[in-house]
C-alpha atoms as a PDB file:
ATOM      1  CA  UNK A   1       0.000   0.000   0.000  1.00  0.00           C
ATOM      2  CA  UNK A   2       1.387   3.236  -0.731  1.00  0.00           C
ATOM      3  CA  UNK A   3       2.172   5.684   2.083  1.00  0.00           C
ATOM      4  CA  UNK A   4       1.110   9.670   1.447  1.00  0.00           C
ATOM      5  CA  UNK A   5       4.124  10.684   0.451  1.00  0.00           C
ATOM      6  CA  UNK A   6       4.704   7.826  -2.158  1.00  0.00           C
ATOM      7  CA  UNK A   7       0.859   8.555  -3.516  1.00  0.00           C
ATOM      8  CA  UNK A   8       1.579  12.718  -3.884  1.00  0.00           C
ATOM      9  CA  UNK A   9       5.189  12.062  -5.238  1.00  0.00           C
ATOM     10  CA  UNK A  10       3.495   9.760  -8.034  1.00  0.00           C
ATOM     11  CA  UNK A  11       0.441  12.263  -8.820  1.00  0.00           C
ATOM     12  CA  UNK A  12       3.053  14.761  -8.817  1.00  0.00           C
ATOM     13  CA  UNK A  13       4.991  13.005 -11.445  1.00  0.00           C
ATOM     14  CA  UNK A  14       2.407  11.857 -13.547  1.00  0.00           C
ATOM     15  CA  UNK A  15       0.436  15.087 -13.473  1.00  0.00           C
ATOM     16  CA  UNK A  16       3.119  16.763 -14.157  1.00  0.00           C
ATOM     17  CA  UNK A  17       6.039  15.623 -16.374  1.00  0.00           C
ATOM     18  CA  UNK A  18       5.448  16.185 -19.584  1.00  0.00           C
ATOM     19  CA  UNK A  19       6.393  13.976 -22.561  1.00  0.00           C
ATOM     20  CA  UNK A  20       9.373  13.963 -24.740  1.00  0.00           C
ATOM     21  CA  UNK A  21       6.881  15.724 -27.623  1.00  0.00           C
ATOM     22  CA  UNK A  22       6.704  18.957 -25.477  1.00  0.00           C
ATOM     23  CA  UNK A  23       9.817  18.825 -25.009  1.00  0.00           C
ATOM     24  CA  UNK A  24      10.531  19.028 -28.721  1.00  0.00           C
ATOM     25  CA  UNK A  25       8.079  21.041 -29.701  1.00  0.00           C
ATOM     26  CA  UNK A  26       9.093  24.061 -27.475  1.00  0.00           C
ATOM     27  CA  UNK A  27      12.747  23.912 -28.773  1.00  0.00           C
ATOM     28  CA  UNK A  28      11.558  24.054 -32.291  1.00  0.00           C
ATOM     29  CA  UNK A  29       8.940  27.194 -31.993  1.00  0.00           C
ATOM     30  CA  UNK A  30      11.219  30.454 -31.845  1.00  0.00           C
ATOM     31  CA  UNK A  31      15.121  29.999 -32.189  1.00  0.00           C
ATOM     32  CA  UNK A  32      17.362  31.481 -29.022  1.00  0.00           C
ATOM     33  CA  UNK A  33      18.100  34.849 -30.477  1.00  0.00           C
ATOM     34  CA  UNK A  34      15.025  35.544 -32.288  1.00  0.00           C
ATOM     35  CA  UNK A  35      13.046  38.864 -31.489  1.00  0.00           C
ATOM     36  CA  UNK A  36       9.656  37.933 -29.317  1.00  0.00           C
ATOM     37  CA  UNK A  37       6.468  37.981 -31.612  1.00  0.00           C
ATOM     38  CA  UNK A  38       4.320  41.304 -29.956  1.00  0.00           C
ATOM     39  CA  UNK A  39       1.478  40.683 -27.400  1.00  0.00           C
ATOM     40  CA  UNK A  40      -1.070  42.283 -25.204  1.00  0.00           C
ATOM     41  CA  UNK A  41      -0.685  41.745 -21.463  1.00  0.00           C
ATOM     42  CA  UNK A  42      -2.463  43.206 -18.421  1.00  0.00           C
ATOM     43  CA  UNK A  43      -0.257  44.694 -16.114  1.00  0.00           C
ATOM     44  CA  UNK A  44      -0.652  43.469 -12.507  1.00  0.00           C
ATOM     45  CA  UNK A  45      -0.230  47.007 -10.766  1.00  0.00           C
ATOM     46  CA  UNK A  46      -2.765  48.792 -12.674  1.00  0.00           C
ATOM     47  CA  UNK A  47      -4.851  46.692 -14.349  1.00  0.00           C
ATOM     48  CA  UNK A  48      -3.508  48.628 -18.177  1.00  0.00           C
ATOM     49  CA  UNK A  49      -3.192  46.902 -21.226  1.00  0.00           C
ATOM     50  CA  UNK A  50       0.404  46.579 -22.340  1.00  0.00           C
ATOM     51  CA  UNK A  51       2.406  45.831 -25.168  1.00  0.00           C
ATOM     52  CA  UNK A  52       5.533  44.617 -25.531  1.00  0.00           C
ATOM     53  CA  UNK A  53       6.583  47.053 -27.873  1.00  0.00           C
ATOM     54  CA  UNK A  54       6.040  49.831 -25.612  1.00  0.00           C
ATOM     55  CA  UNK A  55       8.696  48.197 -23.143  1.00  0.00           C
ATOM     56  CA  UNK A  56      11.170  47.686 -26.138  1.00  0.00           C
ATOM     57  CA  UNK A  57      10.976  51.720 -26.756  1.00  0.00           C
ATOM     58  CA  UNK A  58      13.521  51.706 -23.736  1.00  0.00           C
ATOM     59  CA  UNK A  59      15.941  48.904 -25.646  1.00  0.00           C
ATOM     60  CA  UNK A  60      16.662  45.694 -24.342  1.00  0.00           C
ATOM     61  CA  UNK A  61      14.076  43.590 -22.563  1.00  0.00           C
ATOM     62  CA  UNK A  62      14.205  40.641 -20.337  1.00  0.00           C
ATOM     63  CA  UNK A  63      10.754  38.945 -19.779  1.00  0.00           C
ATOM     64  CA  UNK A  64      10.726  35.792 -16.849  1.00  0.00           C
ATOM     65  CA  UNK A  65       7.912  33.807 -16.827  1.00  0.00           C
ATOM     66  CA  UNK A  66       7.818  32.263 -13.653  1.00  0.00           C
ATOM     67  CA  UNK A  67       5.581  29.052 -12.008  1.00  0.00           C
ATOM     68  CA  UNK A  68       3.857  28.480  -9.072  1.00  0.00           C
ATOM     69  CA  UNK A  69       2.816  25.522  -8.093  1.00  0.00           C
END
């Protein structure tokens, strides 16, 4: 029988880990270097719609997308 921590580690894994395929698929969409395709984003502070081209007016740009979980 599995024990709690064995039974969340699995879900957890299974739920989780994605497949070889997704993998592969995200390494083949925009090449390292590339510029970023323009999009609309809300910004968190004030509830604006952004673009990223009004944050490139400035010059370079670093974006993190970040996970929680």
């Amino acid at each position: 029988m599995a024990t709690p921590e064995t039974a969340v580690a699995l879900y957890n894994y299974e739920a989780f880990m994605g497949g070889e395929s997704d993998f592969m698929a995200f390494r083949s969409k925009l090449p390292i270097g590339s510029p970023a395709p323009d999009f609309t984003a809300v910004a968190l502070d004030s509830g604006e719609k952004v673009q990223l081209r009004d944050y490139w007016k400035d010059g370079d740009l670093v974006i993190e997308f970040g996970s929680l979980t």
